[in-house]
PDB file of N, CA and C in Angstrom:
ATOM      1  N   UNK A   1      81.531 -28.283 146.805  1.00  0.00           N
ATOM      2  CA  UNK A   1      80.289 -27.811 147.373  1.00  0.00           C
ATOM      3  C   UNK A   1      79.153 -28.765 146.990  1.00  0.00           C
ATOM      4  N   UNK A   2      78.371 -28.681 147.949  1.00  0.00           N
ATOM      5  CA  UNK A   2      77.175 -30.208 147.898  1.00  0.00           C
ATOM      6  C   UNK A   2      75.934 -29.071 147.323  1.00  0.00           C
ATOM      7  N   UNK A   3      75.191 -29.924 146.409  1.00  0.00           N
ATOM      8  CA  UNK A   3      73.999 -29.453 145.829  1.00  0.00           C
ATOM      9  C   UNK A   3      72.703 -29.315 146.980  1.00  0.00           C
ATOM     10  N   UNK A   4      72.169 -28.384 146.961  1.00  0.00           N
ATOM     11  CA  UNK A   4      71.196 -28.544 148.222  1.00  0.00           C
ATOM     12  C   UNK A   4      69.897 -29.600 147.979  1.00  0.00           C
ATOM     13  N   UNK A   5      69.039 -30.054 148.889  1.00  0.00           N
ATOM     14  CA  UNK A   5      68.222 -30.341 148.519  1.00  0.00           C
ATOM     15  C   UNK A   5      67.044 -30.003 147.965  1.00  0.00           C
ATOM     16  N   UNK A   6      66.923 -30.302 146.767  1.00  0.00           N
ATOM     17  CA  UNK A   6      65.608 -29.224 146.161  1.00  0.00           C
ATOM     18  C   UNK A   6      63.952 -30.378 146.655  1.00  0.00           C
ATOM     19  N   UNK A   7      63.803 -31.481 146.706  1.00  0.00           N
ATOM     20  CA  UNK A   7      62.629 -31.611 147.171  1.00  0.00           C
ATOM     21  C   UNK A   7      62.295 -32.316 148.548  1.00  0.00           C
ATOM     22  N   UNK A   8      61.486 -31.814 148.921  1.00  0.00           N
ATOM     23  CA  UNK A   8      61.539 -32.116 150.778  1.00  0.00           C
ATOM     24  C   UNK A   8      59.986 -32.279 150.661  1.00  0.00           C
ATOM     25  N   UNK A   9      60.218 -33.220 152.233  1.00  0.00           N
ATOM     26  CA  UNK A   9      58.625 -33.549 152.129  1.00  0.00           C
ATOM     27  C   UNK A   9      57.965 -32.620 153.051  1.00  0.00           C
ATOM     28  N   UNK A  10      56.430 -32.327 152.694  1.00  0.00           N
ATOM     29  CA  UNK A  10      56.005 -31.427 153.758  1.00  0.00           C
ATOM     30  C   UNK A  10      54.541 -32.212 154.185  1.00  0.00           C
ATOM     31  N   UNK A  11      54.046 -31.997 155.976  1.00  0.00           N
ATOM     32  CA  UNK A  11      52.999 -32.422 155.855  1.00  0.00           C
ATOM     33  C   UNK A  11      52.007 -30.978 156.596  1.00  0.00           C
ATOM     34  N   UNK A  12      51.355 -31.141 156.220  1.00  0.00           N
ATOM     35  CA  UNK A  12      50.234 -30.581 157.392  1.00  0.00           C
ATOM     36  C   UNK A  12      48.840 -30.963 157.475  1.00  0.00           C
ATOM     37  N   UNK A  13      47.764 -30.191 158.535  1.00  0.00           N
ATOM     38  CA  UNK A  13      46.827 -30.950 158.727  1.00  0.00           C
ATOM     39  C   UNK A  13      45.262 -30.681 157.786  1.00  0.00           C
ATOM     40  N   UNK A  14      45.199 -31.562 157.807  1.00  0.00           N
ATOM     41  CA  UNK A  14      43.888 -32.405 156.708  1.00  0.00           C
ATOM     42  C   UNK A  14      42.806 -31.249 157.127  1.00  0.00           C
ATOM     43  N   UNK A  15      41.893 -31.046 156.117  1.00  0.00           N
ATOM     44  CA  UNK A  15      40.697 -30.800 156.223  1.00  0.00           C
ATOM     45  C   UNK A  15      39.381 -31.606 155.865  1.00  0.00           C
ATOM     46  N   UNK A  16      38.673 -32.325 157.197  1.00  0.00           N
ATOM     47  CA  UNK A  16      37.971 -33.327 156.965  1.00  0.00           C
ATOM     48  C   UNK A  16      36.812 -33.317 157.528  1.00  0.00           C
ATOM     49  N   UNK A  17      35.375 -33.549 156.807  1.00  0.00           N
ATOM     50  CA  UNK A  17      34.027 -33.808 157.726  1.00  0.00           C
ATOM     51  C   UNK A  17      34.308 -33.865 159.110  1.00  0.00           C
ATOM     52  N   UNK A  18      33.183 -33.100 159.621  1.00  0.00           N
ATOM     53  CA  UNK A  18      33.305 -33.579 161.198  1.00  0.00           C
ATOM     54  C   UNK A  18      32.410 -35.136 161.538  1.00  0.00           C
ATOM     55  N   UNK A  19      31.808 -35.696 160.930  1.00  0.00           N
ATOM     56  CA  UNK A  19      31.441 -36.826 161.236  1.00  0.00           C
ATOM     57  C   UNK A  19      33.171 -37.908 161.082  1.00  0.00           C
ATOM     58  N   UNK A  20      33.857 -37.414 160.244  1.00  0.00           N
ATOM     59  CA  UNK A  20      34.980 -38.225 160.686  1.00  0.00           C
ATOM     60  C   UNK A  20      35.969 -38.237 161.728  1.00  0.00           C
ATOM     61  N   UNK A  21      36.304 -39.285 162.612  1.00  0.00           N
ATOM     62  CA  UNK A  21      36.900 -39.715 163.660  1.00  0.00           C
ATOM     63  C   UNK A  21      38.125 -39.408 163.474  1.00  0.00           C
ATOM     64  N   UNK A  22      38.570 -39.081 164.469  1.00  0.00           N
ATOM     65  CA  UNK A  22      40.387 -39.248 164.486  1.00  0.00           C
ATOM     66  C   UNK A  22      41.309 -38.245 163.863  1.00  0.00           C
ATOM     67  N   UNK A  23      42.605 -37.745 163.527  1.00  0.00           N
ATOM     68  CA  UNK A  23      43.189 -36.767 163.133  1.00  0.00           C
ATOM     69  C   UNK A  23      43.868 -37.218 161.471  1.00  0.00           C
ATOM     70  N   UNK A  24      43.873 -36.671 160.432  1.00  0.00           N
ATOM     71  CA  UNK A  24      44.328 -36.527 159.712  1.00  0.00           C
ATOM     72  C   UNK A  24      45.403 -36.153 158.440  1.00  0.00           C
ATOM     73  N   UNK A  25      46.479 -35.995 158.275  1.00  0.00           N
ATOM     74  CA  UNK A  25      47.192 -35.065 157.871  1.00  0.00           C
ATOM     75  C   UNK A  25      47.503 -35.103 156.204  1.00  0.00           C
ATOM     76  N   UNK A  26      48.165 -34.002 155.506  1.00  0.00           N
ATOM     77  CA  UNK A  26      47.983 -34.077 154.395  1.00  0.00           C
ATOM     78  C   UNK A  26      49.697 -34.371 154.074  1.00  0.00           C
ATOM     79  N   UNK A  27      49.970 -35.283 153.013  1.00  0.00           N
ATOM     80  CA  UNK A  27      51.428 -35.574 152.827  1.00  0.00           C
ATOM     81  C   UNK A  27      52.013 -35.005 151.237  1.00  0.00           C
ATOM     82  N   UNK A  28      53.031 -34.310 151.133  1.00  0.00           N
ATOM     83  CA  UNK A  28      53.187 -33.795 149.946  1.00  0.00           C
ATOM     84  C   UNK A  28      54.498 -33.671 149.522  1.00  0.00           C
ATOM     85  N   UNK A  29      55.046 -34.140 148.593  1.00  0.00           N
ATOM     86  CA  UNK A  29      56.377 -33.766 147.735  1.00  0.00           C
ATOM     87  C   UNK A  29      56.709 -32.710 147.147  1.00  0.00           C
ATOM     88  N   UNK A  30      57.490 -31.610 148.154  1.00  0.00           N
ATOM     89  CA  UNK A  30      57.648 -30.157 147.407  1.00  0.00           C
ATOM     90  C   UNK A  30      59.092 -29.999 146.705  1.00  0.00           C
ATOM     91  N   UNK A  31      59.041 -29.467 145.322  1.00  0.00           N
ATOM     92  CA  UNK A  31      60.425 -29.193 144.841  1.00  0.00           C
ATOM     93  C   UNK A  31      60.336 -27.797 144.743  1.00  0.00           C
ATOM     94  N   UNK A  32      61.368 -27.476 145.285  1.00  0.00           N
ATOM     95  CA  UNK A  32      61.905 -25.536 145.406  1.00  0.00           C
ATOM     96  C   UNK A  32      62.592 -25.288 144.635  1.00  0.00           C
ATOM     97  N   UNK A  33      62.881 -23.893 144.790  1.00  0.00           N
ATOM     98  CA  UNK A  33      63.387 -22.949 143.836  1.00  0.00           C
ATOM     99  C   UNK A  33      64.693 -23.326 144.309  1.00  0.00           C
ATOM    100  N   UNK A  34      65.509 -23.034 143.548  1.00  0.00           N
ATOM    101  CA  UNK A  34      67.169 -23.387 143.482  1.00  0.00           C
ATOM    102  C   UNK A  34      67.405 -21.547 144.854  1.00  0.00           C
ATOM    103  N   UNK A  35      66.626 -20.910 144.925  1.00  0.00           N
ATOM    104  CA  UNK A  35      66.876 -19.633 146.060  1.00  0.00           C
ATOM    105  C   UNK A  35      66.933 -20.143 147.463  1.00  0.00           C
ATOM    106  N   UNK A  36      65.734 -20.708 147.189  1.00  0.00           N
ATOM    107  CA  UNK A  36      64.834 -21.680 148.387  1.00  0.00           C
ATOM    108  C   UNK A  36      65.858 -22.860 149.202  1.00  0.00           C
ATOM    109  N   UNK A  37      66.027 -23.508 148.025  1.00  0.00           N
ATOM    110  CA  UNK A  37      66.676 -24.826 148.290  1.00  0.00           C
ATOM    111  C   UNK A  37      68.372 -24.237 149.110  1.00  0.00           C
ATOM    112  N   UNK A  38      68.670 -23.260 148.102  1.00  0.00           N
ATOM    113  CA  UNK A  38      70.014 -22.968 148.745  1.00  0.00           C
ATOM    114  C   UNK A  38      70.143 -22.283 150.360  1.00  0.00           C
ATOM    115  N   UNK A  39      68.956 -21.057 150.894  1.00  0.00           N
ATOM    116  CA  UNK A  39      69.068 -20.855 151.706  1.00  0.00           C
ATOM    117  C   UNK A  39      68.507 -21.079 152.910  1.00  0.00           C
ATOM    118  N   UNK A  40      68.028 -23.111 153.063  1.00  0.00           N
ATOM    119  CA  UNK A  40      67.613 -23.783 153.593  1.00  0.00           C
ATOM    120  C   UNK A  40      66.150 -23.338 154.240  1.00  0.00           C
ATOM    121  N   UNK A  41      65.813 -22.270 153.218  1.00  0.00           N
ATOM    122  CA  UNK A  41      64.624 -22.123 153.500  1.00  0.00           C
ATOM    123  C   UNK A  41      62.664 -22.980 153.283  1.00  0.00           C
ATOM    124  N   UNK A  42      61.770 -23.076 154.062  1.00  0.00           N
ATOM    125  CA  UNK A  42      60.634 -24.018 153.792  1.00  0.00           C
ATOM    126  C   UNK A  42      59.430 -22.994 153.014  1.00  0.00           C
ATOM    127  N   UNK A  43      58.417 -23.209 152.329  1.00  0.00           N
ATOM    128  CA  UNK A  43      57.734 -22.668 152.049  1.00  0.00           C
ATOM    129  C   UNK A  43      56.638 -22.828 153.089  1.00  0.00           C
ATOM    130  N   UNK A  44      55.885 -21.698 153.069  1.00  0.00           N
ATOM    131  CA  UNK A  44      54.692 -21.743 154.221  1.00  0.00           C
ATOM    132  C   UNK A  44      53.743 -22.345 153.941  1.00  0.00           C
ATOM    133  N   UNK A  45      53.501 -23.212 152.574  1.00  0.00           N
ATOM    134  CA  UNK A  45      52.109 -23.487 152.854  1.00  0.00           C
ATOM    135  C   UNK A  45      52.509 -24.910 151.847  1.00  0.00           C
ATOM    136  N   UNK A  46      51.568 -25.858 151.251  1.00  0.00           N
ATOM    137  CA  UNK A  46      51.698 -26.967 150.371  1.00  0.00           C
ATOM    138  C   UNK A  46      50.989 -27.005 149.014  1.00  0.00           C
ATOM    139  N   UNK A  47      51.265 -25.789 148.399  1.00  0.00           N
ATOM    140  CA  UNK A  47      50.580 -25.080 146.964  1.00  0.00           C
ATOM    141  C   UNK A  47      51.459 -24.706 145.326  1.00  0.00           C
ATOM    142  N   UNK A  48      51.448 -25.133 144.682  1.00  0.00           N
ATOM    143  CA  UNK A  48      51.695 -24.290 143.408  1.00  0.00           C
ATOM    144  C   UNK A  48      52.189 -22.901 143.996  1.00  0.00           C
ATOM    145  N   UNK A  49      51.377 -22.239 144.837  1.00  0.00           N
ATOM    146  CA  UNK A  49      51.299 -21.247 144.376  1.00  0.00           C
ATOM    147  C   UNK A  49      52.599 -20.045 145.836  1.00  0.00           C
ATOM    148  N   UNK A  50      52.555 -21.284 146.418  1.00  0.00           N
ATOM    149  CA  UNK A  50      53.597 -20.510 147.543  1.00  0.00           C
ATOM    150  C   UNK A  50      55.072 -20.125 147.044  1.00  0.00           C
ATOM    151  N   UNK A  51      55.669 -19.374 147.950  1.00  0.00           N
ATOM    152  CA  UNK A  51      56.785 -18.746 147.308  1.00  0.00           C
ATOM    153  C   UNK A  51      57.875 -19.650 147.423  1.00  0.00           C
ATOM    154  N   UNK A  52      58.544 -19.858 146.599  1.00  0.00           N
ATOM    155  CA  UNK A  52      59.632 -20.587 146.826  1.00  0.00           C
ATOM    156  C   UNK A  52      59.571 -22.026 146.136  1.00  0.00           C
ATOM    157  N   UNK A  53      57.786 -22.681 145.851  1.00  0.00           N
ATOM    158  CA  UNK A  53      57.919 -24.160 144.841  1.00  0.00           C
ATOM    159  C   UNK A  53      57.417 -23.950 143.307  1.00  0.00           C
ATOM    160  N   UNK A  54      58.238 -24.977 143.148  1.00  0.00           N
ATOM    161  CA  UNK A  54      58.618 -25.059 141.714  1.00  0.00           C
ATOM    162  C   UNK A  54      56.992 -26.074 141.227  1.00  0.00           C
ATOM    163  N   UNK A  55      56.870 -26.836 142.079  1.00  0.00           N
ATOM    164  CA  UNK A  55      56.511 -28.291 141.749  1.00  0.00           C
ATOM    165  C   UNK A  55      55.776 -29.283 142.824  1.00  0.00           C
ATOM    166  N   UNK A  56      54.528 -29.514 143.010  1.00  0.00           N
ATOM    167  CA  UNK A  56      54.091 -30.233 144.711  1.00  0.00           C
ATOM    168  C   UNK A  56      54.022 -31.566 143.921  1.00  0.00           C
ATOM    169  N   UNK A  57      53.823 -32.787 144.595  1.00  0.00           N
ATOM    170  CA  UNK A  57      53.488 -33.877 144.853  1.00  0.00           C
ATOM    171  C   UNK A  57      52.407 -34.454 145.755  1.00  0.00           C
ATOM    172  N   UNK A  58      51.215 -34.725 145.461  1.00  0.00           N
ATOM    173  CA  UNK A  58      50.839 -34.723 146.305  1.00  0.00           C
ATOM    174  C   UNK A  58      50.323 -36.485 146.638  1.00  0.00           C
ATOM    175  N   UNK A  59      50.846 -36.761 148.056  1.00  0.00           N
ATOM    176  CA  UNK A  59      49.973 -37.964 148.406  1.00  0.00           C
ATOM    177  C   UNK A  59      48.901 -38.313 149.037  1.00  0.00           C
ATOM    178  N   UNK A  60      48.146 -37.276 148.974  1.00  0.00           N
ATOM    179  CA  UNK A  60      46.340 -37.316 149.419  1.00  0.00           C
ATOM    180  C   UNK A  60      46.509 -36.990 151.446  1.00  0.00           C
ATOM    181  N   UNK A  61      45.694 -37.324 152.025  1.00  0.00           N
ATOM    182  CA  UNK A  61      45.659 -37.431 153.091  1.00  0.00           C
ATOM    183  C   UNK A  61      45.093 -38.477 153.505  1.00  0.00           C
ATOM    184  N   UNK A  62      45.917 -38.712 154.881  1.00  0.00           N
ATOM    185  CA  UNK A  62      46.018 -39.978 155.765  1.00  0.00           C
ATOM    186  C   UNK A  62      45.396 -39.715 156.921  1.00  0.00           C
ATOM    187  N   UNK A  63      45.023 -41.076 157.552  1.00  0.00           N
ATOM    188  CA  UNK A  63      44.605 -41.482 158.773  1.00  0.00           C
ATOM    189  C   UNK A  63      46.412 -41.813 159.696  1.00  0.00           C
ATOM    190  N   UNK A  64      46.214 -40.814 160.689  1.00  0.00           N
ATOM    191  CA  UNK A  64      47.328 -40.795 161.615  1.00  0.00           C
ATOM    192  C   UNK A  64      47.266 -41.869 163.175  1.00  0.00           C
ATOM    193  N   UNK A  65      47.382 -42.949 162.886  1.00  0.00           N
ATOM    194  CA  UNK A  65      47.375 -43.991 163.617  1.00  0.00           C
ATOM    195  C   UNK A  65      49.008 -44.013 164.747  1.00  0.00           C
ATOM    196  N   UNK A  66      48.420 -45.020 165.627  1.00  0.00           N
ATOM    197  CA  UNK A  66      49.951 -44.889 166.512  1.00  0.00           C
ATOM    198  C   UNK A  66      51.145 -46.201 165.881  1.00  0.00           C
ATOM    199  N   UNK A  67      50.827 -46.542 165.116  1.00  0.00           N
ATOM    200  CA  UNK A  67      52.148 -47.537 164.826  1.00  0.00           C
ATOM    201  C   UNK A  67      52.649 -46.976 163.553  1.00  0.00           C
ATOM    202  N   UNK A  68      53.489 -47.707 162.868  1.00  0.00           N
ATOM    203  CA  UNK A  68      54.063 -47.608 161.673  1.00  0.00           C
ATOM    204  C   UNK A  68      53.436 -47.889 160.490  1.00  0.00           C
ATOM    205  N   UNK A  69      52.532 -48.858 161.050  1.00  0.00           N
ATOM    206  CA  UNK A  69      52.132 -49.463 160.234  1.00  0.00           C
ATOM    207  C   UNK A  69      50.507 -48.575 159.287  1.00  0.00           C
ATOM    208  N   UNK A  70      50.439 -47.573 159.968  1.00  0.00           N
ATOM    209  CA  UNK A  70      49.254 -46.514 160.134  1.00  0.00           C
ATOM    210  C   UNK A  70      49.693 -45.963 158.230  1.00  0.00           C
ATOM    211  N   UNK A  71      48.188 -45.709 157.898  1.00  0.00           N
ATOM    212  CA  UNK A  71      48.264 -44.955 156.612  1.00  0.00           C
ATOM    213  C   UNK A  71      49.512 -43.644 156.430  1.00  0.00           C
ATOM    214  N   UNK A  72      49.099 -42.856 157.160  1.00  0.00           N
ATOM    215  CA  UNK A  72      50.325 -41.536 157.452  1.00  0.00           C
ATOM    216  C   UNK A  72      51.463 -42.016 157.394  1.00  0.00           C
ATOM    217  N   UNK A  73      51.915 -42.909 158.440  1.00  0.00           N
ATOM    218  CA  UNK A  73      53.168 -43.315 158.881  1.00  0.00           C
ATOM    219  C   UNK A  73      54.135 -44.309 157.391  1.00  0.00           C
ATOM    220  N   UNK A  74      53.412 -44.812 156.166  1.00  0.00           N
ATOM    221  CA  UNK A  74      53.671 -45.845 155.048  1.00  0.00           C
ATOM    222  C   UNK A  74      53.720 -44.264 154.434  1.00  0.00           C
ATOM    223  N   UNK A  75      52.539 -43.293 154.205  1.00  0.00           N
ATOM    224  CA  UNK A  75      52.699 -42.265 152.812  1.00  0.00           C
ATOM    225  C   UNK A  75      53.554 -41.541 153.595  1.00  0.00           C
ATOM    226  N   UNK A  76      54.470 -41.272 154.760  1.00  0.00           N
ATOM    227  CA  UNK A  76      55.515 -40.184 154.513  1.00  0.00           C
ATOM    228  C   UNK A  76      56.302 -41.031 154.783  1.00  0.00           C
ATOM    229  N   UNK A  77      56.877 -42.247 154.959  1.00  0.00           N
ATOM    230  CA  UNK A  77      58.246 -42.951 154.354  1.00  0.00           C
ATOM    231  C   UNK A  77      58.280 -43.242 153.055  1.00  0.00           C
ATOM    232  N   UNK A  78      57.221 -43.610 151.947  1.00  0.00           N
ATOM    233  CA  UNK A  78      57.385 -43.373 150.727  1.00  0.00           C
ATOM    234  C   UNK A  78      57.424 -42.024 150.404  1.00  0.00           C
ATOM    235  N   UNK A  79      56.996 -40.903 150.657  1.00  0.00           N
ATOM    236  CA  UNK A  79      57.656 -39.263 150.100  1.00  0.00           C
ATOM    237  C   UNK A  79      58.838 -39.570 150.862  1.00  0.00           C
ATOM    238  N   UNK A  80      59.313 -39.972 151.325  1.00  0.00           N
ATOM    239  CA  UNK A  80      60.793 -39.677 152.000  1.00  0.00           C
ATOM    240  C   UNK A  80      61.720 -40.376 151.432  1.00  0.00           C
ATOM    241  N   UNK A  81      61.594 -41.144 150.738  1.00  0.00           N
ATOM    242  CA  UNK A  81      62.250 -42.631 150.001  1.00  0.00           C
ATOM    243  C   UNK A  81      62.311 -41.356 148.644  1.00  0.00           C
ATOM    244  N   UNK A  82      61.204 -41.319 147.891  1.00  0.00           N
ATOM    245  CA  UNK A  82      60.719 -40.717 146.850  1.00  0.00           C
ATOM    246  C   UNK A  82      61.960 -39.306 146.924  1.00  0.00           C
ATOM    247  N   UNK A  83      61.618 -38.433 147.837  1.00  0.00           N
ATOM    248  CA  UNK A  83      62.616 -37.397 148.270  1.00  0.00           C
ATOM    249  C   UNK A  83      64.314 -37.778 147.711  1.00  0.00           C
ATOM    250  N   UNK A  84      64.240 -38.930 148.752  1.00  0.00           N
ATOM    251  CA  UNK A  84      66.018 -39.233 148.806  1.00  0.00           C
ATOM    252  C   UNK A  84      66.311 -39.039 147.159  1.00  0.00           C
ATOM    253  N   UNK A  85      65.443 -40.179 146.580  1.00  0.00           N
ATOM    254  CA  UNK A  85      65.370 -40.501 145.019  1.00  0.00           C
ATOM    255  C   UNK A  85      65.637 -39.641 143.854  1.00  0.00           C
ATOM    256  N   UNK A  86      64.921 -38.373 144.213  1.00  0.00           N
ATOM    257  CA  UNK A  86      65.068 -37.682 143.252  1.00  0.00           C
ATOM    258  C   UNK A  86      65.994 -36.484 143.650  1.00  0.00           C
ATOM    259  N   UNK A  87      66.376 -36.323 144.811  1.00  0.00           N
ATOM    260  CA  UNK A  87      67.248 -35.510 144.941  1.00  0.00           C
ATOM    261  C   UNK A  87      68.815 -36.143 144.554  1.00  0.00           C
ATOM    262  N   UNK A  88      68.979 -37.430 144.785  1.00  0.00           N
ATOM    263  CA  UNK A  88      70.010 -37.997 144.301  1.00  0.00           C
ATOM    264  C   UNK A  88      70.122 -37.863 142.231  1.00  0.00           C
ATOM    265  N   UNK A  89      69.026 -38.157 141.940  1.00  0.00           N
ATOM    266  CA  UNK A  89      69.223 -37.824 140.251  1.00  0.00           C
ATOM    267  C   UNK A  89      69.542 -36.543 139.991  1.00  0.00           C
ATOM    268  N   UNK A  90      69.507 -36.058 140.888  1.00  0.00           N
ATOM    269  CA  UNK A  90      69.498 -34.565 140.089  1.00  0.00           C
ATOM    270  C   UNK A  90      70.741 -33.815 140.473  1.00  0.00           C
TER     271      UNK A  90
END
């Protein structure tokens, strides 16, 4: 039997001045509860305090550009790298 994954990345959207342009999102490293993790369930929100995490990560929020090369698009392939990483140590 395979260990589930306990940290997954989550994003959602930014809260930002309205003088700022363009869309935003927030990028975060969540580790779950071994309940969580097993019954492939997500937590609803990106907090300490939601049901189901153990542990957030957080990588600030990004500017959501159309290439790869875009802030967003670099901080959730590093949480995703980061992800693989520590779910493999563990």
């Amino acid at each position: 039997m395979t260990t589930p994954n306990r940290w997954i990345v989550m994003t959602s959207k930014a809260s930002m001045p309205s003088n700022c342009m363009g869309r935003y999102r927030n990028v975060a490293l969540v580790k779950l509860t071994i309940d969580y993790a097993e019954k492939n369930q997500r937590p609803a929100m990106i907090s300490d305090h939601a049901q189901g995490v153990q542990e957030v990560k957080h990588y600030g929020r990004h500017h959501v550009g159309k290439t790869k090369r875009s802030a967003y698009a670099i901080a959730l392939a590093d949480a995703e790298q980061e992800a693989v990483r520590l779910n493999a140590s563990e």
